[in-house]
Protein backbone atom coordinates (compact mmCIF):
# COMPACT_ATOMS: atom_id res chain seq x y z
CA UNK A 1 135.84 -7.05 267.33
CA UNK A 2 138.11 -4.50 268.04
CA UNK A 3 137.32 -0.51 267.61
CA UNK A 4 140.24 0.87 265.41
CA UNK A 5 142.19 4.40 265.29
CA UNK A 6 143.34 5.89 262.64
CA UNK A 7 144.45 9.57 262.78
CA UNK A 8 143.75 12.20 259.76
CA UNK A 9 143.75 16.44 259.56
CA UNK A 10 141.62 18.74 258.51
CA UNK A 11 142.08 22.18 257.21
CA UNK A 12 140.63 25.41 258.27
CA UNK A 13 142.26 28.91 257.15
CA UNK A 14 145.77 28.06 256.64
CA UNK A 15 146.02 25.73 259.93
CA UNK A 16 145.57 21.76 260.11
CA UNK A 17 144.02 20.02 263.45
CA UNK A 18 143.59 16.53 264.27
CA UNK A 19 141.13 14.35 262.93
CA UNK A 20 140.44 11.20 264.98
CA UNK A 21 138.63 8.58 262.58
CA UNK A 22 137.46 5.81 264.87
CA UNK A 23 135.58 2.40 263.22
CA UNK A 24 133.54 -0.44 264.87
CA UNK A 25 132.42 -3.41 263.14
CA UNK A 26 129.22 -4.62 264.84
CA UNK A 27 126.16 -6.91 264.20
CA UNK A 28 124.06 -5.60 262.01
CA UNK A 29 124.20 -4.16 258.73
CA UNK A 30 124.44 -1.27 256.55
CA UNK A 31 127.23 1.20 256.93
CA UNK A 32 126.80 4.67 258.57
CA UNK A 33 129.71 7.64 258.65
CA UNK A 34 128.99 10.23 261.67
CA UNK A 35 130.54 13.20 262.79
CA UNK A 36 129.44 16.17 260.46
CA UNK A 37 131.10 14.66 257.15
CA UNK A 38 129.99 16.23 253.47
CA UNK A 39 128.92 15.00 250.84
CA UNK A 40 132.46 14.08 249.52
CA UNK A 41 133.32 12.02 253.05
CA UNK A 42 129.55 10.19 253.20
CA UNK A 43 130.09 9.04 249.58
CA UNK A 44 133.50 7.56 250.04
CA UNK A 45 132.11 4.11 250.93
CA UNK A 46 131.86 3.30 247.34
CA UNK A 47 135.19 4.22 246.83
CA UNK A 48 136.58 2.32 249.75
CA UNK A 49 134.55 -0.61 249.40
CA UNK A 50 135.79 -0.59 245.57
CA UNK A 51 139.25 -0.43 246.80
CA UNK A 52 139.14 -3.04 249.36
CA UNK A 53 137.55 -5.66 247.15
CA UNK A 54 140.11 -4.68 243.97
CA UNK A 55 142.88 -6.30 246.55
CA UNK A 56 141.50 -9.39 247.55
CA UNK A 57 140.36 -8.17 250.84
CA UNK A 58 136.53 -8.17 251.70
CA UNK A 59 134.32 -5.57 253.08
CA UNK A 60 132.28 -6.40 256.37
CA UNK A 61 128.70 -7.36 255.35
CA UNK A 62 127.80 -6.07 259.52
CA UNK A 63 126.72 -2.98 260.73
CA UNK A 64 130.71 -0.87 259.99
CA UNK A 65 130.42 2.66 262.19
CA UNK A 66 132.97 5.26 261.13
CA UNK A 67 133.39 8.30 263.40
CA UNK A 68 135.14 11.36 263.05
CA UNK A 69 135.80 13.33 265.92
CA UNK A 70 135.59 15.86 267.09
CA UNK A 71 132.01 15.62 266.02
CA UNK A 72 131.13 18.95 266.19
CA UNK A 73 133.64 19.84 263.28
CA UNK A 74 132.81 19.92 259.86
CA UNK A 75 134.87 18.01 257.41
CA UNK A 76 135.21 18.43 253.96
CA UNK A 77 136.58 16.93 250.81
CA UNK A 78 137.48 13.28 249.86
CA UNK A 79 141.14 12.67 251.58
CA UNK A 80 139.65 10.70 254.51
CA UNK A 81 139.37 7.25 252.47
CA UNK A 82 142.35 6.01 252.97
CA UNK A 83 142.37 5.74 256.74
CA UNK A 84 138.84 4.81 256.42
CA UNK A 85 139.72 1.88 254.51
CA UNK A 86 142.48 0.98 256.60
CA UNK A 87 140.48 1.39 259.88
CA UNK A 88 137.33 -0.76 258.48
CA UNK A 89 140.55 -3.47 257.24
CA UNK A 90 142.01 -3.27 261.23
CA UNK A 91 138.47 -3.21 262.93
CA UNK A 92 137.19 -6.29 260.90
CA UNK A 93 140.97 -7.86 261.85
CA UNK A 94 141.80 -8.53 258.56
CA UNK A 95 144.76 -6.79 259.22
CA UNK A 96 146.86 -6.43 261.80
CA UNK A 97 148.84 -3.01 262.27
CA UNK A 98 150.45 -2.48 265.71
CA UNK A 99 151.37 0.94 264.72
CA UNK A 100 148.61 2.58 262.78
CA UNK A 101 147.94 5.08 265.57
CA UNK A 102 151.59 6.66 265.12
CA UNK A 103 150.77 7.90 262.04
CA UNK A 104 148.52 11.04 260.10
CA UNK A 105 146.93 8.98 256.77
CA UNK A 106 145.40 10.82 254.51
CA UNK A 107 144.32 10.36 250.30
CA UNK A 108 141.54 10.06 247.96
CA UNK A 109 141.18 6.41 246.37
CA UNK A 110 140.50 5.86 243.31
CA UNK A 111 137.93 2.87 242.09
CA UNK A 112 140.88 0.34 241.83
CA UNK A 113 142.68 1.27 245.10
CA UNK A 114 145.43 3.65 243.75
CA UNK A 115 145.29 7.44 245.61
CA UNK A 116 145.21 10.52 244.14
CA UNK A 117 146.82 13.94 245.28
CA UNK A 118 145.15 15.84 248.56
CA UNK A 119 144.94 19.45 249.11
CA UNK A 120 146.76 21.16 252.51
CA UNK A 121 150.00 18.35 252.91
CA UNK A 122 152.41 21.29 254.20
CA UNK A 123 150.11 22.21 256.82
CA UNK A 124 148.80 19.08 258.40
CA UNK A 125 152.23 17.64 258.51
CA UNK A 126 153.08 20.73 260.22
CA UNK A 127 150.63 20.04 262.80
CA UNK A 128 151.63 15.93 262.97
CA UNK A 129 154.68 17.17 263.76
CA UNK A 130 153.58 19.37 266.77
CA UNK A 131 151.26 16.69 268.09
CA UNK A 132 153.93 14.11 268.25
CA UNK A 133 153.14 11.74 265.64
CA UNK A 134 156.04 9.53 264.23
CA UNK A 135 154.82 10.20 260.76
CA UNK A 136 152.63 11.09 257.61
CA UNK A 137 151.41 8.68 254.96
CA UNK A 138 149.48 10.05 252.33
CA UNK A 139 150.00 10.09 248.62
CA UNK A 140 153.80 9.84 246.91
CA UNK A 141 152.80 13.08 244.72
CA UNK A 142 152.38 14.97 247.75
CA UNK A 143 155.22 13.39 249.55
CA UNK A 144 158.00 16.29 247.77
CA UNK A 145 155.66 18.68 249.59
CA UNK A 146 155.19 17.12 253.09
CA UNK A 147 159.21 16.58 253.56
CA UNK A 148 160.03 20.13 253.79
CA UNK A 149 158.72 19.24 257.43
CA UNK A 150 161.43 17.75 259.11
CA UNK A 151 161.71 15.23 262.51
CA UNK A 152 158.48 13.58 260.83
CA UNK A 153 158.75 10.80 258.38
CA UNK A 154 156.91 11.36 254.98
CA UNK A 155 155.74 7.87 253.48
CA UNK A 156 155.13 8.76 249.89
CA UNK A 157 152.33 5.40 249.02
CA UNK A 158 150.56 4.59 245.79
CA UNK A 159 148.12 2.48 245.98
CA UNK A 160 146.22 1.16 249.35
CA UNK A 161 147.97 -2.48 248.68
CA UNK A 162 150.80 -0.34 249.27
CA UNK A 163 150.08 1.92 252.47
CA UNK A 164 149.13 -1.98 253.86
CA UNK A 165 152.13 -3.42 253.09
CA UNK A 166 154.18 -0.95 255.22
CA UNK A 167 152.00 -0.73 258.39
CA UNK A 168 152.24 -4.46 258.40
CA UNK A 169 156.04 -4.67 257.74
CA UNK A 170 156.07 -6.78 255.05
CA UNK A 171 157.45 -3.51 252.81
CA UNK A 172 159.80 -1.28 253.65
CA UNK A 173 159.62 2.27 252.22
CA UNK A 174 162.51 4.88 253.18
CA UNK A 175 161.15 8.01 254.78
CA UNK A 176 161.89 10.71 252.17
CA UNK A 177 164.13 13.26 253.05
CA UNK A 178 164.26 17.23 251.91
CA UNK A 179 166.87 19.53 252.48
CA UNK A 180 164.57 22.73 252.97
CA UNK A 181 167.55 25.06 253.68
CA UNK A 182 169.34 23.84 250.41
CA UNK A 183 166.11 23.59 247.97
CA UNK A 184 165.11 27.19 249.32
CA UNK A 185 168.49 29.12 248.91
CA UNK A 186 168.52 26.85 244.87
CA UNK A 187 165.78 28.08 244.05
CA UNK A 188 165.58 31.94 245.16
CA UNK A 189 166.37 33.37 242.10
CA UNK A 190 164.95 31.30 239.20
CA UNK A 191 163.05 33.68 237.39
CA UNK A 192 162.19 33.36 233.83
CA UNK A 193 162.22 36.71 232.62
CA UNK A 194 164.48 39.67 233.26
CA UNK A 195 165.01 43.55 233.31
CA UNK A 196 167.47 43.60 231.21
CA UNK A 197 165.30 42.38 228.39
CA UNK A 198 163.28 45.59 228.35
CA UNK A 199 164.55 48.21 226.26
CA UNK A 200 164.08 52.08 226.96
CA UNK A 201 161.40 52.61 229.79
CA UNK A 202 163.93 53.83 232.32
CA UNK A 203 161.34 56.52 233.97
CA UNK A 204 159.24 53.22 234.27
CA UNK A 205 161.97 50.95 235.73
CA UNK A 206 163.05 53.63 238.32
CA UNK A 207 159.40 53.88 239.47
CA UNK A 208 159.23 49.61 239.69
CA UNK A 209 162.79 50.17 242.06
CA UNK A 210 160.72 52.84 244.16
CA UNK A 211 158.02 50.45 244.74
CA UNK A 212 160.13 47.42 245.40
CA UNK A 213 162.50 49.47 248.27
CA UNK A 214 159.34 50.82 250.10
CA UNK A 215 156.85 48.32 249.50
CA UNK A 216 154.50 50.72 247.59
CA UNK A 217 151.80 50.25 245.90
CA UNK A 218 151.70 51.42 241.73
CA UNK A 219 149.37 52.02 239.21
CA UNK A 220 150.67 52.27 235.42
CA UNK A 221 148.46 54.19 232.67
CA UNK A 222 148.97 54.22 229.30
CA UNK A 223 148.21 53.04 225.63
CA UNK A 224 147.88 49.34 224.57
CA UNK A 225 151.02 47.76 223.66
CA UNK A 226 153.30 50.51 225.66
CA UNK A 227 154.87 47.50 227.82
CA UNK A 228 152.69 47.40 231.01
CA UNK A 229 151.98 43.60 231.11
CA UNK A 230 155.66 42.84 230.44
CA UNK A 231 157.01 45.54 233.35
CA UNK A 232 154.85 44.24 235.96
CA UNK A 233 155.83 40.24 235.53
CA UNK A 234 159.63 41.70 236.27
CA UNK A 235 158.68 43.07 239.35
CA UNK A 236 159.17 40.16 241.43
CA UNK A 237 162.67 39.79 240.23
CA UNK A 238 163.76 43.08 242.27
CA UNK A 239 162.03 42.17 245.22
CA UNK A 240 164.14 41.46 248.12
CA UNK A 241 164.57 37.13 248.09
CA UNK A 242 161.86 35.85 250.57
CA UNK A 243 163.27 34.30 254.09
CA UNK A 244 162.86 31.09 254.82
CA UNK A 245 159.94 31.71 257.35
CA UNK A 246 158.28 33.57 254.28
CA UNK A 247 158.79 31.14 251.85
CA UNK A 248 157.23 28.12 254.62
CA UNK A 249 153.83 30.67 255.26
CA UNK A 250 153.82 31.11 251.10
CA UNK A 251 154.07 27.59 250.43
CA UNK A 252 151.57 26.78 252.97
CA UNK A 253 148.72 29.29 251.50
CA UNK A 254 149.43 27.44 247.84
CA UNK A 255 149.08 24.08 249.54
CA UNK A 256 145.81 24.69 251.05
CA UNK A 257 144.49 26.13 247.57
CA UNK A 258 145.91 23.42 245.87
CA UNK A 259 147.93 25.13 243.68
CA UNK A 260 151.23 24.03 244.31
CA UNK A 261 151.48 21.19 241.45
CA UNK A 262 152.63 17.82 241.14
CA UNK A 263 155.86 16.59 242.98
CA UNK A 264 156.17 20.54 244.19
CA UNK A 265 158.25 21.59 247.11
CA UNK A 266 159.13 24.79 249.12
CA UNK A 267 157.79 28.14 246.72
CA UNK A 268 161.02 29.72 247.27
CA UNK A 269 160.24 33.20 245.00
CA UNK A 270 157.70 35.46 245.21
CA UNK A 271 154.48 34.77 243.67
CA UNK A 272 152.96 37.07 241.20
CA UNK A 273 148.96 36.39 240.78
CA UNK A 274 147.36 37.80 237.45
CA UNK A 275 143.10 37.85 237.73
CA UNK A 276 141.69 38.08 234.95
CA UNK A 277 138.80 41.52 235.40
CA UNK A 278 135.92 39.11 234.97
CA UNK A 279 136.95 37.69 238.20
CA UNK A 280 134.05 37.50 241.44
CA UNK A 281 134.55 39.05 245.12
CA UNK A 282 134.93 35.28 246.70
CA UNK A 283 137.23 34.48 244.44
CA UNK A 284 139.78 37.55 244.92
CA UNK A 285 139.20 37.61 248.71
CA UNK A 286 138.56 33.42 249.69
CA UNK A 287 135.69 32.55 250.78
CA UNK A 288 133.59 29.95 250.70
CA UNK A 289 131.81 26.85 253.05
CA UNK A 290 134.61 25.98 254.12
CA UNK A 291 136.58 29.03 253.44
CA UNK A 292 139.49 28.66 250.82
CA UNK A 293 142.27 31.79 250.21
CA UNK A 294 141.62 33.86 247.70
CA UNK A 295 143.96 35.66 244.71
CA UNK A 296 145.15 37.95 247.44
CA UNK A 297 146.21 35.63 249.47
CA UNK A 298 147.95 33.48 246.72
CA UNK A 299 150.27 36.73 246.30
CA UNK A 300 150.92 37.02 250.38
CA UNK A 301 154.18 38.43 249.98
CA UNK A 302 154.31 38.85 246.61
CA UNK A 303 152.53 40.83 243.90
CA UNK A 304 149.08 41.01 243.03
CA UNK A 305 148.89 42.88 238.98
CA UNK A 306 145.63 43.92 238.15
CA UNK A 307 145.86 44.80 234.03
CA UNK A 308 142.81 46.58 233.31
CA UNK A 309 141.83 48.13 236.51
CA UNK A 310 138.67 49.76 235.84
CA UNK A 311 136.96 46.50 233.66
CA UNK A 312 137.16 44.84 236.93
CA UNK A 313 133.66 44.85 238.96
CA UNK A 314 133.40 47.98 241.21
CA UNK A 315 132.13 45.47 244.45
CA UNK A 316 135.61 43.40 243.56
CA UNK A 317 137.94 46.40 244.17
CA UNK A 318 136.20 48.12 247.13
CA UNK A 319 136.44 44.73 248.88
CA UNK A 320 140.45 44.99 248.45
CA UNK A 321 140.58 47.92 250.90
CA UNK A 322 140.46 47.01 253.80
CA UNK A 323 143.04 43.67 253.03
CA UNK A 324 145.24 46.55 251.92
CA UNK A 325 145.65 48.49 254.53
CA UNK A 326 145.13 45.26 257.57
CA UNK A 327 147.12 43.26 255.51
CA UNK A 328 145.33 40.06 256.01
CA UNK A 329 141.55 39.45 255.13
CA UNK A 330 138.92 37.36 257.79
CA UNK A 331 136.05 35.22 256.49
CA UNK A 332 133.46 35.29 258.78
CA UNK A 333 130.85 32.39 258.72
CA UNK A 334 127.68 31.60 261.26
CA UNK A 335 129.99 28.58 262.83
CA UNK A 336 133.65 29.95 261.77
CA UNK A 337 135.59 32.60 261.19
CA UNK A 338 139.16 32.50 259.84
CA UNK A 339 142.20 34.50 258.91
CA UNK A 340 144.25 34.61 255.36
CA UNK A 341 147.54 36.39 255.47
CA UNK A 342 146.90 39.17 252.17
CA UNK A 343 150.56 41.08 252.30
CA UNK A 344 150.81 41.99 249.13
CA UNK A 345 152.21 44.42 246.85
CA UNK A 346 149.58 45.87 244.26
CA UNK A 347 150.43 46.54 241.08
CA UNK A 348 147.29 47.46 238.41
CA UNK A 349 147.66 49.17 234.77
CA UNK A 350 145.46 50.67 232.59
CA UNK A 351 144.56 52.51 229.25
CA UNK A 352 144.16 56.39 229.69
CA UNK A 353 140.33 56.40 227.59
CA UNK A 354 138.23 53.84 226.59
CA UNK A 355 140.12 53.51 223.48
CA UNK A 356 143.32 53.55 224.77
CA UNK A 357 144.91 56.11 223.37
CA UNK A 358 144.22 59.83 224.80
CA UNK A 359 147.56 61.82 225.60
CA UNK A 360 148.94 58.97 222.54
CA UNK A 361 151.94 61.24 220.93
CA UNK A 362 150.99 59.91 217.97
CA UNK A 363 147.11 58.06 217.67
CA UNK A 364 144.13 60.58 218.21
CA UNK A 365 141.40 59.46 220.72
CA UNK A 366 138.33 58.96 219.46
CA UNK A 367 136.78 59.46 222.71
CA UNK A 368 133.69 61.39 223.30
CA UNK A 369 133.70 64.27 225.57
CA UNK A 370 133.41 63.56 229.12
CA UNK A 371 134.39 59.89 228.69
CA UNK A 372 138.17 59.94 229.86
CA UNK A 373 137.01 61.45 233.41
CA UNK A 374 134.00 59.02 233.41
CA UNK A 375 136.57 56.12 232.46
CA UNK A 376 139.07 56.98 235.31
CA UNK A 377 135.66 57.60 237.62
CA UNK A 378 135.65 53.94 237.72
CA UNK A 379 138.06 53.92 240.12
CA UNK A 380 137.14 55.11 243.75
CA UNK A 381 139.01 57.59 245.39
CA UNK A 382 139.60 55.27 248.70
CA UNK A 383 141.45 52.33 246.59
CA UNK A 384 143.55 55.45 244.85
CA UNK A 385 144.65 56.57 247.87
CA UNK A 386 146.18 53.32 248.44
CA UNK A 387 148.41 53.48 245.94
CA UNK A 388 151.64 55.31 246.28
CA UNK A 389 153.15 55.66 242.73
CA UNK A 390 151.30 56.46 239.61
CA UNK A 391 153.47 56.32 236.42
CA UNK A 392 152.38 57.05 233.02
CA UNK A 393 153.65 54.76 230.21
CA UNK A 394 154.47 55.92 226.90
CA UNK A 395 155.54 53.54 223.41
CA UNK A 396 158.99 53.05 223.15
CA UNK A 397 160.04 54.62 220.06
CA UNK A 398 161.30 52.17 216.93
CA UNK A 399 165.26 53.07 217.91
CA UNK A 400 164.80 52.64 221.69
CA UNK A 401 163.18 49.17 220.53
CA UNK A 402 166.10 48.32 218.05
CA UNK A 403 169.17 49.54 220.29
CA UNK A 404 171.46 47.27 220.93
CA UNK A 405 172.86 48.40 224.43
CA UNK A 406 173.10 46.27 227.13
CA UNK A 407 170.24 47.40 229.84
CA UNK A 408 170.56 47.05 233.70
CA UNK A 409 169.97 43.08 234.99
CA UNK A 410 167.72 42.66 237.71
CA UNK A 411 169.87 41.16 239.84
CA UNK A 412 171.92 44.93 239.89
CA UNK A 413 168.64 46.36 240.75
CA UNK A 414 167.74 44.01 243.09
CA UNK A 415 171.16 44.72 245.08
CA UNK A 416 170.04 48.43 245.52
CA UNK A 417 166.59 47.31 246.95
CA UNK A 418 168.09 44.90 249.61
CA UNK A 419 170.49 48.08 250.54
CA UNK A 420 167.46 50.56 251.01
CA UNK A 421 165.14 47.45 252.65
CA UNK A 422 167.89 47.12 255.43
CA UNK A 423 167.85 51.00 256.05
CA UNK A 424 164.09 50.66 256.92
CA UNK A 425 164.38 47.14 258.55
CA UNK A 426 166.84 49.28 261.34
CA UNK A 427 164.39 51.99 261.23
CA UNK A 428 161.30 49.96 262.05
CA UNK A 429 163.24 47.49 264.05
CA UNK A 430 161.30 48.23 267.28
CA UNK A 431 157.67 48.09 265.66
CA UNK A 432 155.62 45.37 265.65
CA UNK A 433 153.92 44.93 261.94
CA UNK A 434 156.01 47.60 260.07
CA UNK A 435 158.75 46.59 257.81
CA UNK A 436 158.97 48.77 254.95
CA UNK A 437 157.89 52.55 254.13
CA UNK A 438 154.49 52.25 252.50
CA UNK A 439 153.41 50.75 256.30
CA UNK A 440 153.87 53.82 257.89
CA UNK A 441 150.94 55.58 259.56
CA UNK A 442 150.39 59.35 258.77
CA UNK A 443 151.64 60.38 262.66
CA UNK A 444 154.55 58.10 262.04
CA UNK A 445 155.33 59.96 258.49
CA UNK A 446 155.25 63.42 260.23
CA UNK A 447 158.12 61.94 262.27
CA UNK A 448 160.33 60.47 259.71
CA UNK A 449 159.47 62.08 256.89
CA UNK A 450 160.90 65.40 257.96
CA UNK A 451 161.64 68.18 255.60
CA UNK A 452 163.40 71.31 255.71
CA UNK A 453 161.93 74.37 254.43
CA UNK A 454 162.84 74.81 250.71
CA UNK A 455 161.31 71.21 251.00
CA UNK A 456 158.41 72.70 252.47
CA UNK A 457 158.36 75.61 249.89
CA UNK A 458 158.54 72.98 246.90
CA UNK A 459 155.71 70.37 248.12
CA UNK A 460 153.14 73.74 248.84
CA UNK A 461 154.01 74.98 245.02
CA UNK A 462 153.87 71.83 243.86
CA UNK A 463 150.30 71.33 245.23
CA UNK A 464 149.20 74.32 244.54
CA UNK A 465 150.21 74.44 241.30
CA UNK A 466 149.31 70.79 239.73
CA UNK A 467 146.38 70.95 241.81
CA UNK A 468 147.26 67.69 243.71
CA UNK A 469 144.72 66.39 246.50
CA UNK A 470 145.30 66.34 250.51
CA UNK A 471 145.72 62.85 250.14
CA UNK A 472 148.51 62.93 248.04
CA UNK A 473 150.56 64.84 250.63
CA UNK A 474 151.43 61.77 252.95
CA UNK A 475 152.27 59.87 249.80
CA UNK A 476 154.89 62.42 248.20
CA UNK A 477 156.86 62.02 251.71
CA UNK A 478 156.71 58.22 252.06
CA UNK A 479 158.06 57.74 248.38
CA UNK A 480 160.76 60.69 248.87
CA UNK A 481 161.58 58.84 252.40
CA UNK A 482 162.34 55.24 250.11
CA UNK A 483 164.11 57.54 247.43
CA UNK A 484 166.62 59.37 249.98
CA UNK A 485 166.73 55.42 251.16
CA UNK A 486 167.82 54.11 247.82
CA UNK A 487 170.22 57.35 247.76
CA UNK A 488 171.85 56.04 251.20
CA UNK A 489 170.80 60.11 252.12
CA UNK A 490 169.66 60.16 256.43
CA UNK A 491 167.31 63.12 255.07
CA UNK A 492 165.29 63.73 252.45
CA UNK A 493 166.95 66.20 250.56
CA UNK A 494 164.95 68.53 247.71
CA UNK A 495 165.75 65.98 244.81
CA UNK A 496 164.40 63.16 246.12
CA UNK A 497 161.20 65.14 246.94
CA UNK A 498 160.40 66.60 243.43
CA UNK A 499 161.01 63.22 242.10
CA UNK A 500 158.32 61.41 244.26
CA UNK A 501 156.28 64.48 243.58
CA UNK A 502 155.98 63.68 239.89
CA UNK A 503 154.36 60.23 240.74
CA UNK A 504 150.77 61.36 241.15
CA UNK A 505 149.55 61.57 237.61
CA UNK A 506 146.13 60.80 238.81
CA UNK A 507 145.75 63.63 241.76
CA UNK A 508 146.03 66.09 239.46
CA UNK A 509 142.94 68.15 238.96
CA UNK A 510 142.22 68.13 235.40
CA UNK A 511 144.20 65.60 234.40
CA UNK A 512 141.55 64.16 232.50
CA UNK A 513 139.91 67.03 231.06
């Protein structure tokens, strides 16, 4: 009998290669799967054999050798059945299928031959692309998916019965067709919720435009109930629209995870990512046997809202660091060791005290002494210094909340973020991995972030006088650099640098005393 080849993928980091699944049918019996499978691949011939039988076809009773190469790869997870079951149909030639090497196959089967969604379409159609392949079959809920790849034809199948029927040419199933360009520029700004629903909070919606123009990082602190949740979801709706590349490397992260959905497409806005504090260090950085992106790479070039900062596990922050400032985190492993794009914007809130409500205009903290400083201690000093803006919230008062004036959209706000992103994507055009102001490095902020001398005069009083930390000195001129930018201003005048001074609550000394 013949040896059959069928082609499948598998996934490591955020990049497909090709799987080569190769079957003989020989004398003998019992059926053995080689080529570093787990536990999910070497238990698939119940599934298959399940399938097989549930269509009238029969499954060898001979010795039935199933390779995957390359052999010294490890796969993972359940989506090689399907060309398992098709190879172990071709090899024992109760099939014929002249053209089953043209195509990637990949899905799970279920018991009674129908398939079930895979993890990491966008990617390994990618790759079938790039190796030449005519096209992809694999399950019809990932098919929406797989067709933002173009010059590759997506065969959306149900059931085996189905994927059979095709190779042989007794069905005929149109390749499905996406227009990426159109679905991308539809979608950019659907967003469910909007700026101008809040009411009052202006110091707290200029600080949100700050961080969207430069790209900072913010931290809000305040009482419960103030409006912190509700500010940070907005965010993303003043971000500059992703490009199209963006959007492909953001979709491609959520296919991987498996997190894009039923019948999803292109992820054409930015993602915002939520953790709740009880979550672990693998899960907020990926990780893993077979390492999987983590919560900071789901919000790759989007925003990443930590409510609750200091409940969060000390070992779970202080991994964050480095990610923030390399903007990408690598899992290393004894055999592997991959990269997940992390550029993300970080947004975190908290409550002043453990109850929530010292510096409260109107609610007295009941607080012991010491506790305030001991609450904010939870918080190290090198994650701090990674965040450019800190803004305190206050309540909005019952007439701010009841006013019925019409409140800035985002879409106005947005406008004034693209203007001041173009300023700095001419400044920067010349460097390789700096796009916005909160990249800079401190030689390149002595450079740019020039100041004359009553600027000078101001930032020295400032310091001396509020008591602010060295660190906070770079900071000041990168967010007075991305003010003068939303002003349109070539310098940074005086204004613009006692504005971004007032934006480090948290370097003050004594602020919690």
């Amino acid at each position: 009998m013949p040896i059959a080849k069928t082609y499948g993928s598998s996934i490591h980091g955020v990049d497909a290669h090709t799987i080569t699944i190769e079957v003989n049918v020989l004398n003998g019996t019992s059926f053995y799967l080689v080529g570093l499978p787990d536990n999910a691949i070497k238990e698939s011939q119940q599934r298959v054999e399940s399938a097989i039988k549930h269509f009238g076809y029969v499954f060898p009773r001979q010795k039935v050798l199933v390779n995957l190469a390359p052999a010294d790869m490890r796969k993972e997870g359940s989506l090689y059945d399907l060309p398992i079951a098709l190879g172990i149909l071709a090899a024992s030639e109760q099939i014929v299928v002249p053209d089953l090497e043209k195509y990637v196959i990949l899905g799970e089967l279920s018991l009674d031959g129908f398939l079930r969604p895979i993890k990491g379409a966008l990617p390994i159609a990618i790759e079938a692309r790039k190796k030449g392949f005519k096209g992809f079959i694999l399950p019809s809920l990932n098919a929406s998916e797989a067709a933002i790849v173009n010059q590759l034809d997506i065969i959306g199948v149900e059931t085996l019965k189905e994927a059979i029927e095709f190779l042989e040419g007794k069905k005929k199933i149109a390749p499905l067709k996406k227009d990426t360009r159109e679905i991308f520029f539809d979608s950019q700004f659907n967003f469910e919720v909007d700026f101008s629903d809040v009411q009052g909070q202006e110091n707290i919606k200029r600080a949100f435009e700050i961080a969207a123009a430069g790209g900072h990082n913010l931290i809000m602190i305040g009482p419960p109930g103030a409006g912190k949740t509700m500010l940070a979801k907005r965010l993303p709706t003043i971000l500059p629209p992703l490009s199209l590349a963006e959007a492909l490397e953001t979709t491609k992260i959520h296919s991987v995870a498996g997190k894009l959905g039923k019948d999803a497409s292109l992820i054409a806005t930015r993602p915002f990512r939520a953790p709740h504090h009880t979550i672990s260090d693998v899960a907020m950085v990926g990780g893993g046997g077979n390492p999987q992106p983590g919560e900071i790479s789901l919000a790759h070039n989007g925003v990443l809202f930590l409510d609750e900062l200091p409940e969060f596990k000390r070992s779970v922050l202080e991994v964050m660091r480095q990610p923030l400032e390399e903007r990408k985190v690598t899992i290393s492993r004894a055999k592997i060791s991959v990269d997940f794009p992390a550029n993300f914007m970080l947004v975190a809130s908290m409550n002043p005290c453990p109850c929530g409500y010292y510096n409260h205009p109107e609610k007295e903290c009941v607080c012991p002494p010491g506790a305030v400083g001991r609450y904010l201690g939870k918080i190290s000093g090198p994650l701090l210094d990674r965040i450019d803006l800190h803004v305190e919230v206050t309540p909005v008062s019952f007439d701010e909340m009841t006013a019925n004036r019409r409140t800035e959209s985002s879409a106005t706000i947005r406008q004034r973020v693209i203007q001041a992103r173009h300023i700095q994507t001419e400044r920067f055009k010349n460097l390789k991995g700096i796009y916005c102001n909160a990249m800079m490095p401190s030689q390149m902020v002595k450079e740019i972030c020039q100041i004359n001398q009553a600027g000078k005069t101001l930032l020295k009083t400032a310091m001396e006088r509020l008591g602010l930390s060295a660190r906070a000195y770079d900071r000041i001129l990168k967010v007075a650099r991305t003010i003068a930018d939303l002003a349109q201003s070539s310098e940074i005048k005086i204004e613009h640098l006692a504005e971004a001074i007032q934006y480090r609550s948290l370097d003050r000394e004594g602020w919690a005393c």
